[in-house]
N, C-alpha and C. Protein backbone atom coordinates (compact mmCIF):
# COMPACT_ATOMS: atom_id res chain seq x y z
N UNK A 1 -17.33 -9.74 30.84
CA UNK A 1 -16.65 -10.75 30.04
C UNK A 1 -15.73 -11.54 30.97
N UNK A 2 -15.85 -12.70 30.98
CA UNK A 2 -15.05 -13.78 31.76
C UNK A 2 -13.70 -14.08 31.02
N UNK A 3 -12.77 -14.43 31.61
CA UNK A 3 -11.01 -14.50 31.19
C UNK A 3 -11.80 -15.55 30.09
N UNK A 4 -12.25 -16.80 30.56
CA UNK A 4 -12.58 -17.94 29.41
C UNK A 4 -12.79 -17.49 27.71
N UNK A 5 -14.20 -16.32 28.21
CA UNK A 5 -14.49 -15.78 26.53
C UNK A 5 -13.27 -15.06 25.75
N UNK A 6 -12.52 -14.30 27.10
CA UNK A 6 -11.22 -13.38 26.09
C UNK A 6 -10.09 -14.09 25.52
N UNK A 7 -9.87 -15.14 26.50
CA UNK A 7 -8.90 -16.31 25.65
C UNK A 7 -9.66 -16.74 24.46
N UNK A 8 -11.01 -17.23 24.37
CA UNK A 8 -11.40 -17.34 23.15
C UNK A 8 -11.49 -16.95 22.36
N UNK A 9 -11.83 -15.42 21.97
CA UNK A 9 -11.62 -14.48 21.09
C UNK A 9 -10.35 -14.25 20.58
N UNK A 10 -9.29 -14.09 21.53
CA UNK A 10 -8.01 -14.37 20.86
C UNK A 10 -7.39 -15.46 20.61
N UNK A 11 -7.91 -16.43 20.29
CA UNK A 11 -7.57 -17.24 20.07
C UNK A 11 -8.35 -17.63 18.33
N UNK A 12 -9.52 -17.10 18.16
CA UNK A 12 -10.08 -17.36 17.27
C UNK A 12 -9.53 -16.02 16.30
N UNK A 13 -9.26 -14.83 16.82
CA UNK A 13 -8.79 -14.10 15.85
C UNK A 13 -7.04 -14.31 15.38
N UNK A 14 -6.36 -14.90 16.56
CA UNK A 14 -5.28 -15.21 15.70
C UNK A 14 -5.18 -16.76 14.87
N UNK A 15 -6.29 -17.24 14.43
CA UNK A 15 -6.06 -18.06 13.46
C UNK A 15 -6.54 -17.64 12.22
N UNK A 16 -7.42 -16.84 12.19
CA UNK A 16 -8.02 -15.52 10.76
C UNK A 16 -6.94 -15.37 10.20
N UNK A 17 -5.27 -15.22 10.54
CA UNK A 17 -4.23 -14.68 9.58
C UNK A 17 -3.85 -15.79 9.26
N UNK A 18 -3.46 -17.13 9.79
CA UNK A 18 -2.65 -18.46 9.74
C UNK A 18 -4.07 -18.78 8.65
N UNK A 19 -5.11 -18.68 8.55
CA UNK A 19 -6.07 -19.62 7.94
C UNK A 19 -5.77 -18.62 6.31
N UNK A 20 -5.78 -17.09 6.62
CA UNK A 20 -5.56 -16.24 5.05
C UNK A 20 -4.09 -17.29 4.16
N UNK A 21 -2.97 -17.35 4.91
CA UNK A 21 -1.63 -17.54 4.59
C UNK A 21 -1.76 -18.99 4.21
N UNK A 22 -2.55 -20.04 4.76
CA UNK A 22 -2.40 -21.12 4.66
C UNK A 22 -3.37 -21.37 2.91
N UNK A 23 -4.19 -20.86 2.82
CA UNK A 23 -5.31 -20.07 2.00
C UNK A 23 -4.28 -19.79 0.65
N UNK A 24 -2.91 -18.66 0.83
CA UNK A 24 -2.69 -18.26 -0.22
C UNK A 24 -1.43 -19.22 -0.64
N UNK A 25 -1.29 -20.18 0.11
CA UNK A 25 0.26 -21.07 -0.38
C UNK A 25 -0.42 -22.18 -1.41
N UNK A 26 -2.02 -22.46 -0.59
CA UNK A 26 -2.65 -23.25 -1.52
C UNK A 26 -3.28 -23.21 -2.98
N UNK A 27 -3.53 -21.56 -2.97
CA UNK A 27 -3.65 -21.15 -4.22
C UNK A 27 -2.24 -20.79 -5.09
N UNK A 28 -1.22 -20.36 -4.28
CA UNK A 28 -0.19 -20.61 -4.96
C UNK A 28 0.59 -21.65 -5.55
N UNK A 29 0.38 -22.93 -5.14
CA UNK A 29 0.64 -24.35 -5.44
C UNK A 29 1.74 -24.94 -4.69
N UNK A 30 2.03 -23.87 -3.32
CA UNK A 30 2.98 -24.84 -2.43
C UNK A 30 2.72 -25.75 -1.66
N UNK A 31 0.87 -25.72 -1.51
CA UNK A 31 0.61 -26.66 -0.27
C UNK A 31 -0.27 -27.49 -1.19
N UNK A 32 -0.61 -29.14 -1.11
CA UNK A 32 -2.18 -29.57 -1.55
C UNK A 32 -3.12 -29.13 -0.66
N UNK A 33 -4.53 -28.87 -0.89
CA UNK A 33 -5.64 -28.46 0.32
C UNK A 33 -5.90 -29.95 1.14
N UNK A 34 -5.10 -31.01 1.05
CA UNK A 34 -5.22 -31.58 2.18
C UNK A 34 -4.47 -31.89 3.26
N UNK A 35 -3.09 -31.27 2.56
CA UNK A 35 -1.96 -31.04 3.44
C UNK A 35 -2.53 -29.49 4.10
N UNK A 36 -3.30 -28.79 3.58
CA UNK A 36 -3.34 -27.33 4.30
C UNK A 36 -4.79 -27.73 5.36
N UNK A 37 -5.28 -28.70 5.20
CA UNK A 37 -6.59 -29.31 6.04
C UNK A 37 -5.81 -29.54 7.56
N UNK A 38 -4.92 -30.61 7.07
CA UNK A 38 -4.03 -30.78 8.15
C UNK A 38 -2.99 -30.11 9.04
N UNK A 39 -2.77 -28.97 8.47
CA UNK A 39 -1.82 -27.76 9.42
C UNK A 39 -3.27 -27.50 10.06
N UNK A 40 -4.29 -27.05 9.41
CA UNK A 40 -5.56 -25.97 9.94
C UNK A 40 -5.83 -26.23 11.34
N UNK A 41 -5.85 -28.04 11.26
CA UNK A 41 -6.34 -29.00 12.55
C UNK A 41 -5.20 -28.74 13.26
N UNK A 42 -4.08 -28.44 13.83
CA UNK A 42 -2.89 -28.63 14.41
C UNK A 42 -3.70 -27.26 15.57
């Protein structure tokens, strides 16, 4: 495994929790899903 792929992997698994949380503010009614489109992209 090359440094490149392991930065990738962590990088893709720490957005799995930010994407759950962003997920439950929108079902909770603090975010619109296009304001939560736009954190996702950040």
């Amino acid at each position: 495994m090359t440094v490149d792929v392991a930065e990738q992997i962590a990088r893709t698994r720490a957005r799995e929790p930010r994407k759950r949380e962003v997920a439950a503010q929108v079902a909770g009614g603090a975010l619109i899903p296009e304001d939560a489109i736009r954190l996702l992209q950040i």
